[in-house]
N, C-alpha and C. Protein backbone atom coordinates (compact mmCIF):
# COMPACT_ATOMS: atom_id res chain seq x y z
N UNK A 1 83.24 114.93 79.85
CA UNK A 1 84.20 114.04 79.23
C UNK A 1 83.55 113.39 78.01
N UNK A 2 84.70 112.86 77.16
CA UNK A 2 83.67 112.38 75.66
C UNK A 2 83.31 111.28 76.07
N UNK A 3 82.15 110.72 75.20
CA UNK A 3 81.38 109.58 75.65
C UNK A 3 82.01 108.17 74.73
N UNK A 4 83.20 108.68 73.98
CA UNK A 4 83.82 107.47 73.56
C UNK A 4 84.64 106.19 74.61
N UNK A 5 84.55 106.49 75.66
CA UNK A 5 85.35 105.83 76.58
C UNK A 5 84.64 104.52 76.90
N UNK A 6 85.19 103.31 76.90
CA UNK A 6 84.51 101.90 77.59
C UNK A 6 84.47 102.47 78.27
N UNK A 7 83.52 101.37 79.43
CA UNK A 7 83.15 101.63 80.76
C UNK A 7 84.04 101.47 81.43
N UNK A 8 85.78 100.44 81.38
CA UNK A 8 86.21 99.97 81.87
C UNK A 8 87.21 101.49 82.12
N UNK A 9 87.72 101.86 81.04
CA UNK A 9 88.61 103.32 81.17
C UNK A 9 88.24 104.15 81.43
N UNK A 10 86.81 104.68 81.43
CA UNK A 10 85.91 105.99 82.32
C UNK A 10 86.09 105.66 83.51
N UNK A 11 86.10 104.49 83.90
CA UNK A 11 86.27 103.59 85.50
C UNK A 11 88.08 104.75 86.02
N UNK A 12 88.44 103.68 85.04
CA UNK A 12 90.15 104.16 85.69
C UNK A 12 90.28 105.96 85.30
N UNK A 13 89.57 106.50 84.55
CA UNK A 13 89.76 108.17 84.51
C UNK A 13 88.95 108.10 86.00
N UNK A 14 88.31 107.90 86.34
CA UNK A 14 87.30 108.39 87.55
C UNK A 14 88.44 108.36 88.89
N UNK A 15 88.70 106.95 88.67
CA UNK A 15 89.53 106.41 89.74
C UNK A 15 90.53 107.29 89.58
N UNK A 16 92.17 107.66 88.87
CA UNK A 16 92.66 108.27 88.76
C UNK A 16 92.35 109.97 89.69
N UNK A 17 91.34 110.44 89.06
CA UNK A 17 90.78 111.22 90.21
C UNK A 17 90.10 110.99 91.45
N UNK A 18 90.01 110.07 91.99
CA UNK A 18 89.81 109.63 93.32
C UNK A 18 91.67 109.73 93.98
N UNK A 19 91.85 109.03 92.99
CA UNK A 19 93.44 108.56 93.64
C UNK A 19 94.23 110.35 93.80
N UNK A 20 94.29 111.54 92.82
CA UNK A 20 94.80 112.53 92.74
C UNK A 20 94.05 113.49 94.78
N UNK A 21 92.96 113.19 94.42
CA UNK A 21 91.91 113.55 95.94
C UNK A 21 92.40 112.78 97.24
N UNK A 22 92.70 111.45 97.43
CA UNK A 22 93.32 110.71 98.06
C UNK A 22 94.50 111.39 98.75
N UNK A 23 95.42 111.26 97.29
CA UNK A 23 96.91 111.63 97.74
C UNK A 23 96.89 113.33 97.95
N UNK A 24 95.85 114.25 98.44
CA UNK A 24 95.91 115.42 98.25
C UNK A 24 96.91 116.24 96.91
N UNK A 25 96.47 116.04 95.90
CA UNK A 25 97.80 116.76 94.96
C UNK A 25 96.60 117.15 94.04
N UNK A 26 97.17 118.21 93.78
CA UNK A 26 96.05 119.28 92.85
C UNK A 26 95.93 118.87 91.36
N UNK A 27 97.30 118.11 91.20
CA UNK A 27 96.75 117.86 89.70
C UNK A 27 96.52 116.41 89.30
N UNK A 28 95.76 115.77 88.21
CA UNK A 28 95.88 114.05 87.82
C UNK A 28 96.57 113.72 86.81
N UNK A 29 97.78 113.21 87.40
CA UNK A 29 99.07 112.88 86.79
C UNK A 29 98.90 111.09 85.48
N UNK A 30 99.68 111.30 84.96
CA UNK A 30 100.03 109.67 84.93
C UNK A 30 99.81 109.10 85.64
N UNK A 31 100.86 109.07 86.25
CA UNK A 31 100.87 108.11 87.73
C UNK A 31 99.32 107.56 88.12
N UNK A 32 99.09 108.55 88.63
CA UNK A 32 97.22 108.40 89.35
C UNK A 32 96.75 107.42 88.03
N UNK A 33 96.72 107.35 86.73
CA UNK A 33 95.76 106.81 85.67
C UNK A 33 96.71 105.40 86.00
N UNK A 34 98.09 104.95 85.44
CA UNK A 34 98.71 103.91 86.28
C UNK A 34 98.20 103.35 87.18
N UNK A 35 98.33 103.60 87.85
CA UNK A 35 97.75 103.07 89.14
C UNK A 35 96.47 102.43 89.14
N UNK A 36 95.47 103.41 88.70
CA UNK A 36 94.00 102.93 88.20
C UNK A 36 94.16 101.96 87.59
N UNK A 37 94.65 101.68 86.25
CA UNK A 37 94.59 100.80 85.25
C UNK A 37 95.26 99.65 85.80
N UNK A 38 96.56 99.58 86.51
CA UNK A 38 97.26 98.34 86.98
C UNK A 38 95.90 97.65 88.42
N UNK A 39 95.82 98.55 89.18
CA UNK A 39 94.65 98.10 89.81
C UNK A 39 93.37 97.61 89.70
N UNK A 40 92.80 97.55 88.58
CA UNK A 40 92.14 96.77 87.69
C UNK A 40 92.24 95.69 88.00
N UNK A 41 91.46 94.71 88.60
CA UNK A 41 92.29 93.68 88.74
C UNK A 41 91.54 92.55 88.09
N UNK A 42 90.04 92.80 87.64
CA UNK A 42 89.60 92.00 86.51
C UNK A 42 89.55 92.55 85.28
N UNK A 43 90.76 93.77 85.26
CA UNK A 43 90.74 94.57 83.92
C UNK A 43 92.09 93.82 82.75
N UNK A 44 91.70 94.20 82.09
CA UNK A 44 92.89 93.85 80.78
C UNK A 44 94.15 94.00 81.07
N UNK A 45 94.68 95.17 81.76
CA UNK A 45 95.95 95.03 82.24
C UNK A 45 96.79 94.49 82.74
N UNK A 46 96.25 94.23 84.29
CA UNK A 46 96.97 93.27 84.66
C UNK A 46 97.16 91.62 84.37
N UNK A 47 96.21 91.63 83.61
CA UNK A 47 96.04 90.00 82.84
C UNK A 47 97.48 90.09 81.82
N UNK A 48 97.39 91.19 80.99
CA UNK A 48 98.71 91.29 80.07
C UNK A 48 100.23 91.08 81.09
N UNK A 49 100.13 92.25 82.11
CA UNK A 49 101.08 92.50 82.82
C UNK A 49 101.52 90.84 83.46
N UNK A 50 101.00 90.42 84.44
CA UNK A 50 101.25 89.01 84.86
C UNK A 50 101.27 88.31 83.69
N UNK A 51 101.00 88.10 82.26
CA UNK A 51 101.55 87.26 81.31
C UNK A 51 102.81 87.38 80.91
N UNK A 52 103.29 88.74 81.25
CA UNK A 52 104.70 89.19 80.80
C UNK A 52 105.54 89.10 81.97
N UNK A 53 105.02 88.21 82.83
CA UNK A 53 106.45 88.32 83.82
C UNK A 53 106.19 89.40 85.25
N UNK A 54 104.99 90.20 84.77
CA UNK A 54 105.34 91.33 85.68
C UNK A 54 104.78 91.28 86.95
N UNK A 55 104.99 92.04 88.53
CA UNK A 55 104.22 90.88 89.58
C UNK A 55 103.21 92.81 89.54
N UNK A 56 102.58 92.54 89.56
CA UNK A 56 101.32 93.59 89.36
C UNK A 56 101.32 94.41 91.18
N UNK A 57 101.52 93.77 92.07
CA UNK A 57 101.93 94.18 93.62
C UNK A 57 103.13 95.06 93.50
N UNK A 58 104.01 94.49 92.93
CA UNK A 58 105.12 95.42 92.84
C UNK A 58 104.88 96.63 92.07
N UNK A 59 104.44 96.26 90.82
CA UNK A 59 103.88 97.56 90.11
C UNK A 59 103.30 99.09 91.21
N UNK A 60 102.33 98.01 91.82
CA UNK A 60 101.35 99.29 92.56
C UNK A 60 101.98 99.42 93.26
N UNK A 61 103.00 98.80 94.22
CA UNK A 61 103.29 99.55 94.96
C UNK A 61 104.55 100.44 94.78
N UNK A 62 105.19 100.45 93.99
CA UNK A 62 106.37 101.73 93.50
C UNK A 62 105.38 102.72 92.56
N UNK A 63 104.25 102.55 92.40
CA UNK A 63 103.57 103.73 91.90
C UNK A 63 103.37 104.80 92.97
N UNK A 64 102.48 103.88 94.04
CA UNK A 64 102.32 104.10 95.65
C UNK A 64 103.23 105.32 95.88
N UNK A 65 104.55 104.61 95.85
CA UNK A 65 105.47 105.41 96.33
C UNK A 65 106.32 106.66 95.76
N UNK A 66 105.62 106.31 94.54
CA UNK A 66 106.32 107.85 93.93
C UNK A 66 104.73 108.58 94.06
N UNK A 67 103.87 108.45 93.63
CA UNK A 67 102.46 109.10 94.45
C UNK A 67 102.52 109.88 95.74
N UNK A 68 103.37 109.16 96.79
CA UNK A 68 103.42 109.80 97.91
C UNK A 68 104.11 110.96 98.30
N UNK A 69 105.68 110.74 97.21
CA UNK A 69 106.93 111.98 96.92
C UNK A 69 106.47 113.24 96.34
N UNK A 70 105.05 113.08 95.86
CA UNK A 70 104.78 114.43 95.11
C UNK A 70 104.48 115.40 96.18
N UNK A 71 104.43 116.75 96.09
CA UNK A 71 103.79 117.52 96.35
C UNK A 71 102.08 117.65 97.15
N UNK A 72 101.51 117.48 98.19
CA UNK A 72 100.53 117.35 98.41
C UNK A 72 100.14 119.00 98.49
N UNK A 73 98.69 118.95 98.25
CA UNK A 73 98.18 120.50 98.91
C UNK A 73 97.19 120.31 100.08
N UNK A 74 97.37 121.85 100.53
CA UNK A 74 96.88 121.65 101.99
C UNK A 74 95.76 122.37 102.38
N UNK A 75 94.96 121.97 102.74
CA UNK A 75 93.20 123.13 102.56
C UNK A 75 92.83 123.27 101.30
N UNK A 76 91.84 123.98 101.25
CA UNK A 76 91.09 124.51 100.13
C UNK A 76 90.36 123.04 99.54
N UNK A 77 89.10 123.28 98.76
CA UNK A 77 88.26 121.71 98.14
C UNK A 77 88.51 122.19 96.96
N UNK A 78 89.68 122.25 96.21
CA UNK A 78 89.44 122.31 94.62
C UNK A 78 89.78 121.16 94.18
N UNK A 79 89.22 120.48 92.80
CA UNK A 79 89.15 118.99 92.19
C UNK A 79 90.45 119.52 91.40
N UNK A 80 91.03 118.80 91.60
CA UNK A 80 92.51 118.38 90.97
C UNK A 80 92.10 118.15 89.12
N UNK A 81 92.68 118.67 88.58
CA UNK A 81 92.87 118.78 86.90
C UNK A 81 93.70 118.24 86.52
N UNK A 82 93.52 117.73 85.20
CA UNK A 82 94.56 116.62 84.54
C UNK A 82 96.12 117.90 83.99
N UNK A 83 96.83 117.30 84.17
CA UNK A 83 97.64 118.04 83.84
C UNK A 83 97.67 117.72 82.61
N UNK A 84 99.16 118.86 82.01
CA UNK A 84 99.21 118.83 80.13
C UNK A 84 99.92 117.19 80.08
N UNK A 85 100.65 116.81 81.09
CA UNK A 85 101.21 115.09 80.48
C UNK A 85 100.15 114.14 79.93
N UNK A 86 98.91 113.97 81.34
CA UNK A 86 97.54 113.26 81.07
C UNK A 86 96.84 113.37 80.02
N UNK A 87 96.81 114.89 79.24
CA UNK A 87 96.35 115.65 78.85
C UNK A 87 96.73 115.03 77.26
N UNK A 88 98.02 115.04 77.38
CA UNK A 88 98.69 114.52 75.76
C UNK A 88 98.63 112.39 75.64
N UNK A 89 98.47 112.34 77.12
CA UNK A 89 97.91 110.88 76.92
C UNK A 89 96.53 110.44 76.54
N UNK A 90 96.08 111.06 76.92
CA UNK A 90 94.42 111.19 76.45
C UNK A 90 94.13 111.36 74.94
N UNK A 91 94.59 112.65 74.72
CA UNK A 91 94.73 112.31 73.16
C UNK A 91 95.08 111.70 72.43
N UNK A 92 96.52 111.29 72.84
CA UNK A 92 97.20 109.54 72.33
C UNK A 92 96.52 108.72 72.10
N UNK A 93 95.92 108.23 73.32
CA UNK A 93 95.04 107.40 73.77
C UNK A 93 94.24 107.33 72.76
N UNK A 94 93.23 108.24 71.90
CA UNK A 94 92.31 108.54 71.36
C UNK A 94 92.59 108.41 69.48
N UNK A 95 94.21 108.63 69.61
CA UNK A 95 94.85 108.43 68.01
C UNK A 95 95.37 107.00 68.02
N UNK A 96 95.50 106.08 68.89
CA UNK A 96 95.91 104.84 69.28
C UNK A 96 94.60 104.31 69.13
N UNK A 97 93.31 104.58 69.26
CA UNK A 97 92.01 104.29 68.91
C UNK A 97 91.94 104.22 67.73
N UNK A 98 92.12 105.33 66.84
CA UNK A 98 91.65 105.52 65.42
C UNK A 98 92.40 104.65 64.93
N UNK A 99 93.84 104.68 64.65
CA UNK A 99 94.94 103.84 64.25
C UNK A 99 94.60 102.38 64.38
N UNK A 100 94.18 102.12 65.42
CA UNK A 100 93.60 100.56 65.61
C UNK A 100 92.00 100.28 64.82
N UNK A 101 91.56 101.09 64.73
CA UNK A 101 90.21 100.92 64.07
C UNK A 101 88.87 100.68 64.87
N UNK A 102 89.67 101.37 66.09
CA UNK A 102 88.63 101.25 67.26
C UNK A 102 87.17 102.00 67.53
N UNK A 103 86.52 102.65 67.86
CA UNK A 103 85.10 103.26 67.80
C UNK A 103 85.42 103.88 69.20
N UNK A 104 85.99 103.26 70.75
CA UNK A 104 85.56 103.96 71.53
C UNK A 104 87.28 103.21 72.70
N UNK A 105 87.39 104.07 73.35
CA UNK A 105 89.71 104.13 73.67
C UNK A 105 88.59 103.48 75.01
N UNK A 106 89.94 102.58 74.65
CA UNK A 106 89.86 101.28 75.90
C UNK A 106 91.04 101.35 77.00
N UNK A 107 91.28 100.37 78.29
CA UNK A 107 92.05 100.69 78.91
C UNK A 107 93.50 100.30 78.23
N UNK A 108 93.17 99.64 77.21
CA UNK A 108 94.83 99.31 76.58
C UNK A 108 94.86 100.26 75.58
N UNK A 109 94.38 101.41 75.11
CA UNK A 109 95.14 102.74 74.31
C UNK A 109 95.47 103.37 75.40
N UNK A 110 94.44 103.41 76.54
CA UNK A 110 95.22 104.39 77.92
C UNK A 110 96.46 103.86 77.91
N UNK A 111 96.62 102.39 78.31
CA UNK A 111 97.80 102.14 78.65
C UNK A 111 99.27 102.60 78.07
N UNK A 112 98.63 102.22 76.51
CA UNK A 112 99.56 102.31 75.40
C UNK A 112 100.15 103.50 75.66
N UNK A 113 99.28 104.71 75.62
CA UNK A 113 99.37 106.33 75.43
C UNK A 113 100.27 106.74 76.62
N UNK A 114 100.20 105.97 77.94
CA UNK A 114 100.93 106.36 78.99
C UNK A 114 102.12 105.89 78.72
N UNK A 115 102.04 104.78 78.60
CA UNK A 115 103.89 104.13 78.30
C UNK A 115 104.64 104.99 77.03
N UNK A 116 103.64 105.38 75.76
CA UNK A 116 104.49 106.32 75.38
C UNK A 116 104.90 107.55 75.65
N UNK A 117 103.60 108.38 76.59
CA UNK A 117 104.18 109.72 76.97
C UNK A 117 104.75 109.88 78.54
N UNK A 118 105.07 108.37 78.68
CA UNK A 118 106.16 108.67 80.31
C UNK A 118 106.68 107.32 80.22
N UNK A 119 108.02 107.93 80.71
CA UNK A 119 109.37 106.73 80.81
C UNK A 119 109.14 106.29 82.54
N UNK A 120 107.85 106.97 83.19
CA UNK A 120 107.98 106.01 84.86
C UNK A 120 107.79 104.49 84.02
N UNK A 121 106.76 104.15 83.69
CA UNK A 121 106.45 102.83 83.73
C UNK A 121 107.66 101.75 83.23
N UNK A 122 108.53 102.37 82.19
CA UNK A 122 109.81 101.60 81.46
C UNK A 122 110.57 101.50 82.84
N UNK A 123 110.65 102.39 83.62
CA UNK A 123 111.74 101.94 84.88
C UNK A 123 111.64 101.16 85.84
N UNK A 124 110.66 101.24 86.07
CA UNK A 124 109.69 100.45 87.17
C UNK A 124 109.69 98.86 87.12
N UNK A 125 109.81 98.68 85.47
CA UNK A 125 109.78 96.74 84.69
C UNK A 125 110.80 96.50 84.25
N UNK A 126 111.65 97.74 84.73
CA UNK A 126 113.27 96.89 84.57
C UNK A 126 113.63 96.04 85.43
């Protein structure tokens, strides 16, 4: 992985794949990086999130629960891969860096990059 990442968002990529291993599902979705990042709980996120109204419990747990609706797999030890959604958030993530004048994508370009390349999170804070 590139070494531009804070420590704080290498954290939530790691986690994200803990969470994809967890929920048995072969690939690391949005969702899984969500989850990471809202779970943060001395991270930047949820400090924003609870300033805006949002109850950060509720968050995780309708992530929880669409996490659980996916697809699990059954046997075999293969490490779950980011899919092409994660995949185009990451890069986001990384042009949401440059654009800001940043040096190294923090958990708020992750964030940013997810809310633009998935409408879960817009439904969820309605």
């Amino acid at each position: 992985m590139e070494q531009n990442f804070t420590q704080k968002s290498f954290e939530a990529i790691s986690e994200a794949n803990n969470f994809a291993i967890r929920y048995r599902h072969s690939d690391i979705k949005v969702e899984h990086l969500l989850l990471a990042l809202v779970g943060q709980m001395d991270g930047l996120i949820p400090s924003v999130l609870k300033k805006m109204g949002i109850d950060t419990t509720d968050v995780i747990r309708k992530i929880e629960n669409k996490l659980e609706n996916f697809p699990k797999i059954e046997g075999g030890n293969s490490e779950p891969r980011a899919n092409g959604e994660l995949n185009r958030v990451l890069v986001g993530a990384r042009d949401i860096a440059k654009k800001m004048g940043d040096s190294y994508i923090s958990t708020e370009h992750l964030f940013l990059a997810s809310y633009d390349n998935n409408n879960f999170f817009e439904k969820i804070t309605e």
